[in-house]
N, C-alpha and C. Protein backbone atom coordinates (compact mmCIF):
# COMPACT_ATOMS: atom_id res chain seq x y z
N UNK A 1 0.82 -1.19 0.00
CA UNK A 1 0.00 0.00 0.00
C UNK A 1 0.87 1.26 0.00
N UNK A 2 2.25 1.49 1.07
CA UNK A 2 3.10 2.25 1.17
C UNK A 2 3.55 2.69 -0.73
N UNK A 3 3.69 1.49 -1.71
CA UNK A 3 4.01 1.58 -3.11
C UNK A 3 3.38 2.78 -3.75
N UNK A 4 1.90 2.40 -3.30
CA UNK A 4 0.27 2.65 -4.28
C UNK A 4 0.67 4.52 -3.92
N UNK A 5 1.05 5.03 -2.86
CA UNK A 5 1.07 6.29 -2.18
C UNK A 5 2.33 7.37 -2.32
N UNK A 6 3.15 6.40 -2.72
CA UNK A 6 4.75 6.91 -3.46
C UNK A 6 4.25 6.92 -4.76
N UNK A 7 3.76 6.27 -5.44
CA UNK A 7 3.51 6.40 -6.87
C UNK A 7 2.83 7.43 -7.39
N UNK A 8 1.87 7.73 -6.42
CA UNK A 8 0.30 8.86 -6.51
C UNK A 8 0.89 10.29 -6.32
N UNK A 9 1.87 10.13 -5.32
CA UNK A 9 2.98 11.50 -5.01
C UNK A 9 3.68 11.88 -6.24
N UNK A 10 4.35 10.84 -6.64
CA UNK A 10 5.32 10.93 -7.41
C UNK A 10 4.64 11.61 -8.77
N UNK A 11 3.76 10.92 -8.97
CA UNK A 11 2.60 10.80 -10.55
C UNK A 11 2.05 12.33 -10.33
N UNK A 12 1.44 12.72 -9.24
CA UNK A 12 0.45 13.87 -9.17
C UNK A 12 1.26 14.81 -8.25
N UNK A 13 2.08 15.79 -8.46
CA UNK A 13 2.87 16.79 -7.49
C UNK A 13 1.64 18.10 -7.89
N UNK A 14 1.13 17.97 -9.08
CA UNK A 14 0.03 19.46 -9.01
C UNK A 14 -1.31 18.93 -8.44
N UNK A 15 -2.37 19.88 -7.34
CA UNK A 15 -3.27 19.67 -7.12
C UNK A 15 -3.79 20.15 -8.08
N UNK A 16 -5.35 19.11 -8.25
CA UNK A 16 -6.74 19.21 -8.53
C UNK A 16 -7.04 20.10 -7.94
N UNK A 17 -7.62 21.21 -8.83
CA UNK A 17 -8.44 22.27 -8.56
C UNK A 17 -10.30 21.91 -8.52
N UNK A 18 -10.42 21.85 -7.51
CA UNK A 18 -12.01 21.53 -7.31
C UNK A 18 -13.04 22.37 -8.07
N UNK A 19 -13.76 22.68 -8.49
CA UNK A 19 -14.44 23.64 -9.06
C UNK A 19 -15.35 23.98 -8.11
N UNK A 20 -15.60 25.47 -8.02
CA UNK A 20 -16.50 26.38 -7.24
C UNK A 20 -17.40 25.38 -6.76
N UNK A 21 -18.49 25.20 -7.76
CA UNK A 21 -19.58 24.91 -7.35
C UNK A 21 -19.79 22.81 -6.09
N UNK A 22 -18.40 22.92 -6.83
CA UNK A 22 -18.46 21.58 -6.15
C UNK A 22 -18.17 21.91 -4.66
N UNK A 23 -17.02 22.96 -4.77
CA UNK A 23 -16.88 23.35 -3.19
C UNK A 23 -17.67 23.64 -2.42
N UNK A 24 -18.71 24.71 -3.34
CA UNK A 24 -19.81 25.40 -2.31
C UNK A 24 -21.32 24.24 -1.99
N UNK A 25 -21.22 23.03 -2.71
CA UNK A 25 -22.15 22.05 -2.16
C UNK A 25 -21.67 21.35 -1.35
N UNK A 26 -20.41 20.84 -0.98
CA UNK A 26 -19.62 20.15 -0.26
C UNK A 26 -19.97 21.31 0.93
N UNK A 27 -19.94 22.37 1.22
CA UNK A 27 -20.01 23.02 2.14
C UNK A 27 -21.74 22.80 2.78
N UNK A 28 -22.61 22.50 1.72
CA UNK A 28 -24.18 22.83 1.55
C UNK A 28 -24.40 22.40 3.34
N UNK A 29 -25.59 23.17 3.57
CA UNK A 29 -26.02 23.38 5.09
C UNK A 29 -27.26 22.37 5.21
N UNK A 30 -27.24 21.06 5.79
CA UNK A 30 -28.49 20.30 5.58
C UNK A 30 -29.08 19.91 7.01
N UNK A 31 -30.36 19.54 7.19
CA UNK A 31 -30.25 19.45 8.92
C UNK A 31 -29.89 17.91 8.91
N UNK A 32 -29.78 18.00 10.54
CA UNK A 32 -29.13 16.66 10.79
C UNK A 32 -29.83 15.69 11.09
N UNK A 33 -31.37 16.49 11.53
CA UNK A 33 -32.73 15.84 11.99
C UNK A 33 -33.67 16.08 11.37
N UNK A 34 -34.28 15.64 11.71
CA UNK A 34 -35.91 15.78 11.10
C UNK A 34 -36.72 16.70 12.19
N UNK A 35 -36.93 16.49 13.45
CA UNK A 35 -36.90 17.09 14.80
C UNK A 35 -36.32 17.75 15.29
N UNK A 36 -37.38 19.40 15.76
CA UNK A 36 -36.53 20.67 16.02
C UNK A 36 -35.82 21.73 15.01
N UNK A 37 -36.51 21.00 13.52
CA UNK A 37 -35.94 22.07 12.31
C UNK A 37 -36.31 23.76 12.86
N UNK A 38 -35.33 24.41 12.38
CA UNK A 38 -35.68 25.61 12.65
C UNK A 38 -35.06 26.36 11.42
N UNK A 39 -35.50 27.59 10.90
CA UNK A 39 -35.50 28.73 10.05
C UNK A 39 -34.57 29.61 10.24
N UNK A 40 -33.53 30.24 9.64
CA UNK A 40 -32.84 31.44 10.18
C UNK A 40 -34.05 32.68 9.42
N UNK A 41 -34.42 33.83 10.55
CA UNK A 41 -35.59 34.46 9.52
C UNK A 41 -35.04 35.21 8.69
N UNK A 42 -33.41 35.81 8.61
CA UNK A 42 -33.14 36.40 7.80
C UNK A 42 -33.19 35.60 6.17
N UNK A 43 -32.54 34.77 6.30
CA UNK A 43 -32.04 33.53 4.56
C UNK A 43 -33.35 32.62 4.70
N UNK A 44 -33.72 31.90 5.42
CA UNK A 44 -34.78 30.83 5.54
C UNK A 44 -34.03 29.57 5.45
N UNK A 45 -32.56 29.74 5.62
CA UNK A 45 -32.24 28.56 5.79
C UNK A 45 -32.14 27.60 6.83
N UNK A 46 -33.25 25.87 6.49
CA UNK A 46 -33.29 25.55 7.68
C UNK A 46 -31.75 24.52 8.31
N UNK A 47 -32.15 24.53 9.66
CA UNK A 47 -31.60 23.48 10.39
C UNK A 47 -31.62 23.17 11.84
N UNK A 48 -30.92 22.30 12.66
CA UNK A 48 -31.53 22.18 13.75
C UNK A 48 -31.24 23.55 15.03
N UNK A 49 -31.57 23.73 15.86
CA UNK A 49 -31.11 24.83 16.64
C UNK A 49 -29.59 24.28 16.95
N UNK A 50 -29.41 22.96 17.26
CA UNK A 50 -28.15 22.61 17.97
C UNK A 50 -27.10 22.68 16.72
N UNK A 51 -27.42 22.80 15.42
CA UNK A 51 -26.54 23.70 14.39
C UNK A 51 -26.39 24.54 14.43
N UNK A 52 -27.66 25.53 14.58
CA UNK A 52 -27.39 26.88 14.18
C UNK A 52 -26.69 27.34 15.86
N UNK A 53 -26.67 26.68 16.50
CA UNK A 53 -25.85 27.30 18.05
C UNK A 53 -24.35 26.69 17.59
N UNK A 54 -23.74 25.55 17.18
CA UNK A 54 -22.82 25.07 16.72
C UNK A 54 -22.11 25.85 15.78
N UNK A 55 -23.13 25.90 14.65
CA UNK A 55 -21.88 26.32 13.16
C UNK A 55 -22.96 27.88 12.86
N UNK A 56 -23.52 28.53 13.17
CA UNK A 56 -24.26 29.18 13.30
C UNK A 56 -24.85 29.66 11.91
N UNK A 57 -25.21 30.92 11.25
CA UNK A 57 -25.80 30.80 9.85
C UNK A 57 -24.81 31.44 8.91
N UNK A 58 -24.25 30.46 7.78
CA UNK A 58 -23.77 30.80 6.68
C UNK A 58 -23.46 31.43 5.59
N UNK A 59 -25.01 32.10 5.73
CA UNK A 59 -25.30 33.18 4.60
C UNK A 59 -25.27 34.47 5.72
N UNK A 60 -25.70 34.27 7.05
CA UNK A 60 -25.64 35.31 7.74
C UNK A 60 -24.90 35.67 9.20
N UNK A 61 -23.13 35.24 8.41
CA UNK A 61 -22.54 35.67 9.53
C UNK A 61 -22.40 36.63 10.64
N UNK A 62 -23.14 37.87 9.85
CA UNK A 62 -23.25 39.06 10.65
C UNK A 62 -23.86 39.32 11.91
N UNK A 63 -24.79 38.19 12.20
CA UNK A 63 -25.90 38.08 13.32
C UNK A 63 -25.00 37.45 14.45
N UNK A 64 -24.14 36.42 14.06
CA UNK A 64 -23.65 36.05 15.11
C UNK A 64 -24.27 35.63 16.04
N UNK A 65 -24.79 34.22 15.12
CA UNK A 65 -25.08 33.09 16.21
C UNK A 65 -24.37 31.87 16.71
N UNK A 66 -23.23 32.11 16.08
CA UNK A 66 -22.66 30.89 16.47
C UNK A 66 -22.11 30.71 18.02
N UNK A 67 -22.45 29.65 18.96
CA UNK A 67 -21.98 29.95 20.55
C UNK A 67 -22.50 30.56 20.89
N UNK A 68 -24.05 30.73 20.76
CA UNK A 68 -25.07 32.04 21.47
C UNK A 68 -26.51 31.68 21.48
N UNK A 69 -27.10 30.51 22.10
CA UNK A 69 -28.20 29.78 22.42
C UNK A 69 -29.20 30.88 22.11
N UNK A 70 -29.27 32.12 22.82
CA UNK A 70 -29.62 33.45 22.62
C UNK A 70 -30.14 34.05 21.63
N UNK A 71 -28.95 34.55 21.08
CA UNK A 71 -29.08 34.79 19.56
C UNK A 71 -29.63 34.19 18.85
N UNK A 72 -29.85 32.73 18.64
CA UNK A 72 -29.96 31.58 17.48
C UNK A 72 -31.55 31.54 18.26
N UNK A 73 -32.12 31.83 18.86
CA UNK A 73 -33.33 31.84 19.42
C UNK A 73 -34.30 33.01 19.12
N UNK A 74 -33.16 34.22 19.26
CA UNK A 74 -33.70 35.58 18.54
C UNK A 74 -33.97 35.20 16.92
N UNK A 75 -33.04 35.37 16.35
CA UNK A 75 -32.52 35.12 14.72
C UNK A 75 -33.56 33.73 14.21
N UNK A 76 -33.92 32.99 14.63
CA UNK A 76 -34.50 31.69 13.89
C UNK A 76 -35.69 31.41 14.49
N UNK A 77 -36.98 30.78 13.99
CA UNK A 77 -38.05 30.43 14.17
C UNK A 77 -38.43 28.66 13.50
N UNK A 78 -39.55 28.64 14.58
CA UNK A 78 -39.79 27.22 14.14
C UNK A 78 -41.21 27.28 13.25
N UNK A 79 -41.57 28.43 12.98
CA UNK A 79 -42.65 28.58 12.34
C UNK A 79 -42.30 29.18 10.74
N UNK A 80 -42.56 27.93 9.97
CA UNK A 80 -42.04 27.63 8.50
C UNK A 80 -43.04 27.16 7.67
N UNK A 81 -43.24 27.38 6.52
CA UNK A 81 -43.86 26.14 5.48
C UNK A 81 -43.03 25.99 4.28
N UNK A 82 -43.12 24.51 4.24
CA UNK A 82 -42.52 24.24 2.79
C UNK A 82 -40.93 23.98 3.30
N UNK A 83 -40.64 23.28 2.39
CA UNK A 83 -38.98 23.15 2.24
C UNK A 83 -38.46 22.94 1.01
N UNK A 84 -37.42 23.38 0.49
CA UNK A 84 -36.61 23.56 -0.92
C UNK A 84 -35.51 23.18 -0.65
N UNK A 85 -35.02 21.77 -1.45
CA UNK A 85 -33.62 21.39 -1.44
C UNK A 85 -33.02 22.60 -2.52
N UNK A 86 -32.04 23.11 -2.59
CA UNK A 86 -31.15 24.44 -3.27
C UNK A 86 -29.85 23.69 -3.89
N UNK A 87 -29.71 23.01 -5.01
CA UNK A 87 -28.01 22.68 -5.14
C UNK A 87 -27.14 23.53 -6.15
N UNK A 88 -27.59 24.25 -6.67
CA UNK A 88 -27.02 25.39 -7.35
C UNK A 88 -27.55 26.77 -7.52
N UNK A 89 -27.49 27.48 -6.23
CA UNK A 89 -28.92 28.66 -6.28
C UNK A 89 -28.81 29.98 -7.51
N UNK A 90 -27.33 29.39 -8.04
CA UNK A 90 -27.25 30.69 -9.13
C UNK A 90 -28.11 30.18 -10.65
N UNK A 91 -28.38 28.61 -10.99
CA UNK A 91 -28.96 27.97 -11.75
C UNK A 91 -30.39 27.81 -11.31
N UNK A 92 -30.69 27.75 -10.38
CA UNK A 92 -31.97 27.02 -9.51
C UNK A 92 -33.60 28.15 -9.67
N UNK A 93 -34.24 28.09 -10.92
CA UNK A 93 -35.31 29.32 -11.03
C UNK A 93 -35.92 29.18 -9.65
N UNK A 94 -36.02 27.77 -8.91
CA UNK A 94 -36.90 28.17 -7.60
C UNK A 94 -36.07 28.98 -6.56
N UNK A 95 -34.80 28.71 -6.68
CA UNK A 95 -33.62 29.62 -5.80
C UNK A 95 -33.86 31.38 -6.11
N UNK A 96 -34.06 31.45 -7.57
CA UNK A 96 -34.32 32.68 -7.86
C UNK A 96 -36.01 33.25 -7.55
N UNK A 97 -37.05 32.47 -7.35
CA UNK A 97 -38.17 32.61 -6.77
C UNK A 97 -37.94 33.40 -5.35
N UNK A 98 -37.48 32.31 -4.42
CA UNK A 98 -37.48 32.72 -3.33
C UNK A 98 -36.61 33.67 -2.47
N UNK A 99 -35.36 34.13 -3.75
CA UNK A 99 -34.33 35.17 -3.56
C UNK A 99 -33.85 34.45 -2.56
N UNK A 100 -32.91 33.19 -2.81
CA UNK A 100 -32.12 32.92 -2.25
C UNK A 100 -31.00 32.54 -2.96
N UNK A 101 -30.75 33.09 -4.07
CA UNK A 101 -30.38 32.56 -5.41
C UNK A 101 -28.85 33.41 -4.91
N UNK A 102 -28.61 34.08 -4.17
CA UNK A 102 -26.97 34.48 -3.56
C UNK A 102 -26.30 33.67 -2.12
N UNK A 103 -27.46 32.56 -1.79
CA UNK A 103 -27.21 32.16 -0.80
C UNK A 103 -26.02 30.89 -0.73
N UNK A 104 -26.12 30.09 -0.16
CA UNK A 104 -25.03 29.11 -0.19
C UNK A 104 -26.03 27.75 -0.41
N UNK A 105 -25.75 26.70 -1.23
CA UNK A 105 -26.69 25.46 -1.55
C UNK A 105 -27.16 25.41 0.25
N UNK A 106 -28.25 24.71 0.52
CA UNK A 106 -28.45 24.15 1.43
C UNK A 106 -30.28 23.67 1.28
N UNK A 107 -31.11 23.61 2.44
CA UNK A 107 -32.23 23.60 2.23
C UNK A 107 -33.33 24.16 3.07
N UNK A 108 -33.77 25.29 2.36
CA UNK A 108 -34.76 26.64 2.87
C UNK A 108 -35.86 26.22 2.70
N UNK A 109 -36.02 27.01 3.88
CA UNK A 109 -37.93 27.15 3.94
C UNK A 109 -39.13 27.91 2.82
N UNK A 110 -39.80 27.91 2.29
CA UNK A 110 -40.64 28.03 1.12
C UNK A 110 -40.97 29.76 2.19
N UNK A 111 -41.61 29.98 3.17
CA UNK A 111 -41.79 31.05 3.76
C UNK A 111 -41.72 30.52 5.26
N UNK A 112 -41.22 31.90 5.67
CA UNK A 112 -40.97 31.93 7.49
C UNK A 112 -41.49 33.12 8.31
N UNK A 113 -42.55 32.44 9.04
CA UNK A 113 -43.40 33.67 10.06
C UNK A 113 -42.77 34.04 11.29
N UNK A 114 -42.73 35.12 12.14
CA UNK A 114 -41.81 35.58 12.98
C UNK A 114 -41.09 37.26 12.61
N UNK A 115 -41.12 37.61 13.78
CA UNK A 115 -40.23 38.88 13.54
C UNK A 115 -39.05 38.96 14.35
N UNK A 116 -38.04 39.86 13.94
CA UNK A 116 -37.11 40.43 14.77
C UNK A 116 -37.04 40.92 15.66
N UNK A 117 -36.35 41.29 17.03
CA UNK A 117 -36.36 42.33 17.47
C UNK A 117 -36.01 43.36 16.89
N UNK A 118 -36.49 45.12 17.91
CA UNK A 118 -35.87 46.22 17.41
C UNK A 118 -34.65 46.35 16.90
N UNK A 119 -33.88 45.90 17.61
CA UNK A 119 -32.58 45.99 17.52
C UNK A 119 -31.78 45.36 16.65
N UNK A 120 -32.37 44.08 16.71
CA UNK A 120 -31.80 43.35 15.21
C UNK A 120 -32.31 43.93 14.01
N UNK A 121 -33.43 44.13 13.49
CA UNK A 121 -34.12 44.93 12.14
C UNK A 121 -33.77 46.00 12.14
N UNK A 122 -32.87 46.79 13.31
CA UNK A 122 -32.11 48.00 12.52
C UNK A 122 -30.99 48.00 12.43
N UNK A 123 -30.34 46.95 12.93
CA UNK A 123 -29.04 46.36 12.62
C UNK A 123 -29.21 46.15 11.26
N UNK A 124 -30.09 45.22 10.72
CA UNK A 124 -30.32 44.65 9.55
C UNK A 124 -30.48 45.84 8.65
N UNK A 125 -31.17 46.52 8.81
CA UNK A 125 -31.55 47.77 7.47
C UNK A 125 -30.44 49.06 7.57
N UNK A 126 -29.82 49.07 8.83
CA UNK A 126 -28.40 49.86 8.45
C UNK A 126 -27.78 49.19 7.36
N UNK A 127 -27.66 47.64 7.42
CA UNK A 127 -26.64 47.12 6.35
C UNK A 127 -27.32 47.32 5.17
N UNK A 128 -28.79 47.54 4.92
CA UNK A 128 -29.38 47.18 3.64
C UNK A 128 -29.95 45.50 3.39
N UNK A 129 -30.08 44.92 4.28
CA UNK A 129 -30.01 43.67 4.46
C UNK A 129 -31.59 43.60 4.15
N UNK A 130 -32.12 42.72 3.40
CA UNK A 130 -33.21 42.15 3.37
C UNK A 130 -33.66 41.09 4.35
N UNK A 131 -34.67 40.75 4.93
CA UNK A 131 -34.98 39.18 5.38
C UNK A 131 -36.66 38.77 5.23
N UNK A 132 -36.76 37.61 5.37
CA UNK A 132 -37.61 36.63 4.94
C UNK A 132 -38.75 36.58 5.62
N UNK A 133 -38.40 36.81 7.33
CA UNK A 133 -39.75 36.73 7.59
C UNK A 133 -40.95 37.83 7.66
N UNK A 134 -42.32 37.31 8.17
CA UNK A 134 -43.23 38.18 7.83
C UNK A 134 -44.02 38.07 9.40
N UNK A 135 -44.43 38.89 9.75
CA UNK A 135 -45.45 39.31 10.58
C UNK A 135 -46.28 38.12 10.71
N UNK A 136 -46.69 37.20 11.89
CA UNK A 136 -47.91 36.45 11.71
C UNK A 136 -49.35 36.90 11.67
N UNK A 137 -49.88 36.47 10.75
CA UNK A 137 -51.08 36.99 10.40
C UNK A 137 -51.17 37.25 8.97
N UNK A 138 -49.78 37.53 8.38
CA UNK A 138 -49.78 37.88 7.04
C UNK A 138 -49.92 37.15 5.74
């Protein structure tokens, strides 16, 4: 086996360049459960809370949920409909439906009810930041 691994060295000294899109699905955000899905309300991307407290949200580093039970409680809701697997959101017309078509592959919620606090939604609209959810009732 030691042979098979000198040979592969020897044979291949330039790396394989992965292509974008393969990278950015290899990265794709999927839940780990079925139980406890939750929404980020800014992107609608779902996953479990014990992700979004873990690796926190991808498309929306700025919120800073990662390590913040808190935050990821503010920022995400369990009140969702629909789900959309996303594997190329710059190709994907439903990616471009739901304007998530700049996001990172993963799999979003169709729509997400819930609001922000004050403080986060003017955090958010200082940046210019759009988000997803809507007022319940709407």
């Amino acid at each position: 086996m030691s042979a098979y691994l000198d040979e592969e060295d020897d044979a291949g000294e330039e790396e394989e360049m992965v292509p974008q899109q393969v990278a950015e699905l290899a990265r794709a955000a999927a839940p780990s459960n079925l139980k406890g899905i939750r929404a980020c309300k800014r992107c609608g991307i779902l996953k479990t809370l014990d992700q979004f407290i873990n690796e926190g949200c991808e498309n929306c580093p700025f919120l800073e949920m990662g390590d913040d039970p808190e935050k990821c409680n503010l920022c995400t809701t369990a009140f969702f409909e629909g789900q959309v697997a996303v594997m190329d959101p710059r190709e994907s017309w439903t990616a471009k439906w739901l304007r998530v078509d700049a996001y990172l592959p993963g799999v979003y919620a169709i729509s997400v009810t819930g609001t922000f606090d004050k403080d986060i939604e003017d955090e958010l609209e200082s940046r210019g930041c759009r988000f997803r959810c809507r007022p319940a009732g709407n």
